[in-house]
C-alpha atoms as a PDB file:
ATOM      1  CA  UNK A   1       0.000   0.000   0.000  1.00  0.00           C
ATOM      2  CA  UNK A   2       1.202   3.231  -0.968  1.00  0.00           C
ATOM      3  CA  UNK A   3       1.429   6.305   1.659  1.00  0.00           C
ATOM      4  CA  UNK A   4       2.395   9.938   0.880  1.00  0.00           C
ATOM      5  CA  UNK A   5       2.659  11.660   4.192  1.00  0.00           C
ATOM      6  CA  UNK A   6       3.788  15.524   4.011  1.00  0.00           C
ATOM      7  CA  UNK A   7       5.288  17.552   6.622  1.00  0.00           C
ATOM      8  CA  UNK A   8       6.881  21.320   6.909  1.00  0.00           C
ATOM      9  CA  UNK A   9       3.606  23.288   6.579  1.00  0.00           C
ATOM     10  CA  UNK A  10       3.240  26.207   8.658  1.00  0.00           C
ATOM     11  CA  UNK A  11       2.211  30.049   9.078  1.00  0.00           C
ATOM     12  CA  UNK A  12       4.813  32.099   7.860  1.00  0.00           C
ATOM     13  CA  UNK A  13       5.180  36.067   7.227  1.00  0.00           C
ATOM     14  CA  UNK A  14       5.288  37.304   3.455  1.00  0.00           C
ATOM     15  CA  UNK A  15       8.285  37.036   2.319  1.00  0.00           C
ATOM     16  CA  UNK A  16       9.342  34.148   4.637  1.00  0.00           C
ATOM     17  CA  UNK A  17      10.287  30.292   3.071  1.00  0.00           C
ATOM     18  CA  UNK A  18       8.837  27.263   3.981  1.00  0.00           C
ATOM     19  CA  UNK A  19      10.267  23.508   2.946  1.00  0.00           C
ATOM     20  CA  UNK A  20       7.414  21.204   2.797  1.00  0.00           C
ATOM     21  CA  UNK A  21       8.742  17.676   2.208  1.00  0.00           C
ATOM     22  CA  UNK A  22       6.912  14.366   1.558  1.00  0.00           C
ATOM     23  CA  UNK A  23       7.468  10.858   2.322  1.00  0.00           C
ATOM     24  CA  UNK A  24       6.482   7.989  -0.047  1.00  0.00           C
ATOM     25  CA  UNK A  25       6.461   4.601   1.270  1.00  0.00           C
ATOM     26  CA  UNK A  26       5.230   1.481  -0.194  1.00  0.00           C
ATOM     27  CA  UNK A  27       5.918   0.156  -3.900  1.00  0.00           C
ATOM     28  CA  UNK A  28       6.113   2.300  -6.727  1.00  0.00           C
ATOM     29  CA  UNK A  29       7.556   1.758 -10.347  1.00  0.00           C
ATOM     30  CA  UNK A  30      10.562   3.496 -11.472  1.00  0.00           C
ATOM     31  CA  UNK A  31       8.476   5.651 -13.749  1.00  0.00           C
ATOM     32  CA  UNK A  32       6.648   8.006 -11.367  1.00  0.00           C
ATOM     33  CA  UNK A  33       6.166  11.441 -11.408  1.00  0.00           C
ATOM     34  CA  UNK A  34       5.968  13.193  -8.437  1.00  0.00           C
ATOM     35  CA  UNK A  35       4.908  17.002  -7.567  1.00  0.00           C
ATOM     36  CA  UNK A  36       2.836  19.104  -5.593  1.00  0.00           C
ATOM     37  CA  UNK A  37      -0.863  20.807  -5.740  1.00  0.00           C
ATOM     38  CA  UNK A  38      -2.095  23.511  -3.783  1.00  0.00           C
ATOM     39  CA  UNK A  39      -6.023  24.446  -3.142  1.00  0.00           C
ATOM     40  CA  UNK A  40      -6.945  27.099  -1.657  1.00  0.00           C
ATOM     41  CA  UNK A  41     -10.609  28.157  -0.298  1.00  0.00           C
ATOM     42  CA  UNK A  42     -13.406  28.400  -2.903  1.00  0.00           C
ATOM     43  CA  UNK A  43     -10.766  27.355  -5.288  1.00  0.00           C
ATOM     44  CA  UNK A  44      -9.805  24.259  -7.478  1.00  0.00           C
ATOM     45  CA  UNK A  45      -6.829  22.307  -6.477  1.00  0.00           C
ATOM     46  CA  UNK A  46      -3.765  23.772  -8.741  1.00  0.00           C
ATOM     47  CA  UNK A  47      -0.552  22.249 -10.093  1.00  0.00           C
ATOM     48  CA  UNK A  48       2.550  23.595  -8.385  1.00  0.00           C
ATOM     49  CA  UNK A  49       5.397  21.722  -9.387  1.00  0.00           C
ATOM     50  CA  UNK A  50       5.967  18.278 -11.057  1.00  0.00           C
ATOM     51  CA  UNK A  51       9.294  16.309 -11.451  1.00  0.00           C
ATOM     52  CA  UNK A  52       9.986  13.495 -12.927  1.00  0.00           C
ATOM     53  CA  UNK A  53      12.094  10.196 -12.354  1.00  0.00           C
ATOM     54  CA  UNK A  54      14.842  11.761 -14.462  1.00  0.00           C
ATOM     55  CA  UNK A  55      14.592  14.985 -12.967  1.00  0.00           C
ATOM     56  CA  UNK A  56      12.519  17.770 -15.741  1.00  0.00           C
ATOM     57  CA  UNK A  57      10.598  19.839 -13.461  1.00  0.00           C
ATOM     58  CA  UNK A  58       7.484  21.681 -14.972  1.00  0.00           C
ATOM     59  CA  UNK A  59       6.796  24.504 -12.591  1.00  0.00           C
ATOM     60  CA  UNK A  60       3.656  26.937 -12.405  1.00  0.00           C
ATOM     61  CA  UNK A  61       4.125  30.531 -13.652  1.00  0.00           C
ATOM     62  CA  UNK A  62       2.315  31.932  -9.874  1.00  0.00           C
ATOM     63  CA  UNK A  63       5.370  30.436  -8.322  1.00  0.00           C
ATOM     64  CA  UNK A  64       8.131  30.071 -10.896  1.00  0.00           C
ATOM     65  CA  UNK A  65      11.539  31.524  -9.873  1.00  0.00           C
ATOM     66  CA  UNK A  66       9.866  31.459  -6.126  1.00  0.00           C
ATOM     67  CA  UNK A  67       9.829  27.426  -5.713  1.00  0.00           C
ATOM     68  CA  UNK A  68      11.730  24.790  -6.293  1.00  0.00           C
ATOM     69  CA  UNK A  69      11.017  21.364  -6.376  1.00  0.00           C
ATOM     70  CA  UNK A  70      14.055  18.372  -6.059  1.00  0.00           C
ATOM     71  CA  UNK A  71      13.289  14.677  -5.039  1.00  0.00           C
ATOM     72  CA  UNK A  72      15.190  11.776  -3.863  1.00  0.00           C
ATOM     73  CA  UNK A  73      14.856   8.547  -6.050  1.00  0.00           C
ATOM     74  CA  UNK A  74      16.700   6.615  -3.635  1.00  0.00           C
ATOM     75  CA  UNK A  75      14.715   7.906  -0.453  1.00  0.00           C
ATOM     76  CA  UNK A  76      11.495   8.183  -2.287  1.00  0.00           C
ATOM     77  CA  UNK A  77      10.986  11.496  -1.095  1.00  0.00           C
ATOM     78  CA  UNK A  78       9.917  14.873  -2.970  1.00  0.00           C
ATOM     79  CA  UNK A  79      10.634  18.413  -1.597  1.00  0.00           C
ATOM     80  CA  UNK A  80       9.444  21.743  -2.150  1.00  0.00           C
ATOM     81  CA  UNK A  81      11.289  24.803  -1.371  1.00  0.00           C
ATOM     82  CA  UNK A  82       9.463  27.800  -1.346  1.00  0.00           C
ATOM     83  CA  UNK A  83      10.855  31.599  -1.194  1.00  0.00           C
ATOM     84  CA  UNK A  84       9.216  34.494  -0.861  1.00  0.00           C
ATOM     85  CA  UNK A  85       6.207  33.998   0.156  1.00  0.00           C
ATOM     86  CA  UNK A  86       2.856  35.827  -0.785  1.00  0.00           C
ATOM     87  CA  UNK A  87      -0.307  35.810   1.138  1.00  0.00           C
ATOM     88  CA  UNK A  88      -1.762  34.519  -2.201  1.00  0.00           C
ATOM     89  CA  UNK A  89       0.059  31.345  -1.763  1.00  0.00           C
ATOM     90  CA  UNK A  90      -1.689  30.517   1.361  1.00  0.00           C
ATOM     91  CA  UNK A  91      -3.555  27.068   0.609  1.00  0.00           C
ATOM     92  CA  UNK A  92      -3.783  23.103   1.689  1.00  0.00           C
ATOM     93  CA  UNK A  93      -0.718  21.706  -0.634  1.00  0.00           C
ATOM     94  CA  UNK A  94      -0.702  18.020  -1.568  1.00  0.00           C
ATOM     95  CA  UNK A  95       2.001  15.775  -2.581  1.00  0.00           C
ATOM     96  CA  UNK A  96       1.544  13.782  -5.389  1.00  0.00           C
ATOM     97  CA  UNK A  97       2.600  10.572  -7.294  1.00  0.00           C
ATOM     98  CA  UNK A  98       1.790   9.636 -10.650  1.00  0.00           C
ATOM     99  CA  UNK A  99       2.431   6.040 -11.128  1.00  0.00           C
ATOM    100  CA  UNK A 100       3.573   5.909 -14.968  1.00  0.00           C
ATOM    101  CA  UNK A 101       3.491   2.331 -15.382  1.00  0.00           C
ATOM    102  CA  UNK A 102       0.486   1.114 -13.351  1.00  0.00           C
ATOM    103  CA  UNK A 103      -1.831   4.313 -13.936  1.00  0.00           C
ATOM    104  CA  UNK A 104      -2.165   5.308 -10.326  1.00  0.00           C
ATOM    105  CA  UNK A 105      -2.192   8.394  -8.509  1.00  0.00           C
ATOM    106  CA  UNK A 106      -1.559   9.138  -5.158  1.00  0.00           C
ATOM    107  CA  UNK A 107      -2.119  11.907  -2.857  1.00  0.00           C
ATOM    108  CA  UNK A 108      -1.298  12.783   0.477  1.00  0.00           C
ATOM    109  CA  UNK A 109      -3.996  14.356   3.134  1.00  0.00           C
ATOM    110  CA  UNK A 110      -2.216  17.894   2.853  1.00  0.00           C
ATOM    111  CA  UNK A 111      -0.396  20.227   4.440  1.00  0.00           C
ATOM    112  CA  UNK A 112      -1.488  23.662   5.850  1.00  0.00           C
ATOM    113  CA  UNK A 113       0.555  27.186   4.215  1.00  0.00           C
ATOM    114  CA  UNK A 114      -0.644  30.345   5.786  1.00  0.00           C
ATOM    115  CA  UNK A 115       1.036  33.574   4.595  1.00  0.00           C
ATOM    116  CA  UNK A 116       0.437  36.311   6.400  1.00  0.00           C
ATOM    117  CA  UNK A 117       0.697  39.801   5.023  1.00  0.00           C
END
């Protein structure tokens, strides 16, 4: 069974940086995606950053030059850094895994960002 469980989440001032990390345990293939979502109130859940097995990051334009997203194949762990904070980025992020070869996605319950202005 496959678990994402994400931790670093927080309330931060604008401006501040957060490092929200998640942990993957269980089997996955070789071929999996990984990234993070974000929703925010009243809002449908975004794409934040995605990364695959190889390492080609596709990052969102709201947070581009701002985040960065880096993962550990061996761990089986995905991280986001985020700098410079806005109050707009406030929101429940998600980790994610896209299981290429079986056709499976995972999520993890979410972690809390608060930016405060």
């Amino acid at each position: 069974q496959v678990q994402l469980v994400e931790s670093g989440g927080g309330l931060v001032q604008a401006g501040g940086s957060l490092r929200l990390s998640c942990a993957i345990s269980g089997s996955i293939s070789r071929i999996a995606a990984m990234g993070w979502y974000r929703q925010a109130p009243g809002k449908q859940r975004e794409l934040v950053a995605t990364i695959t097995t190889g390492g080609r990051t596709n990052i969102a334009d709201s947070v581009k030059g701002r985040f960065t997203i880096s993962r550990d194949n061996a761990k089986n762990t995905v991280d986001l850094q985020m700098n410079s904070l806005k109050p707009e980025d406030t929101a429940v992020y998600y980790c994610n895994v896209d299981d290429l070869i079986i056709r499976t996605i995972y999520w993890g319950q979410g972690t809390q960002v608060t930016v405060s202005s």
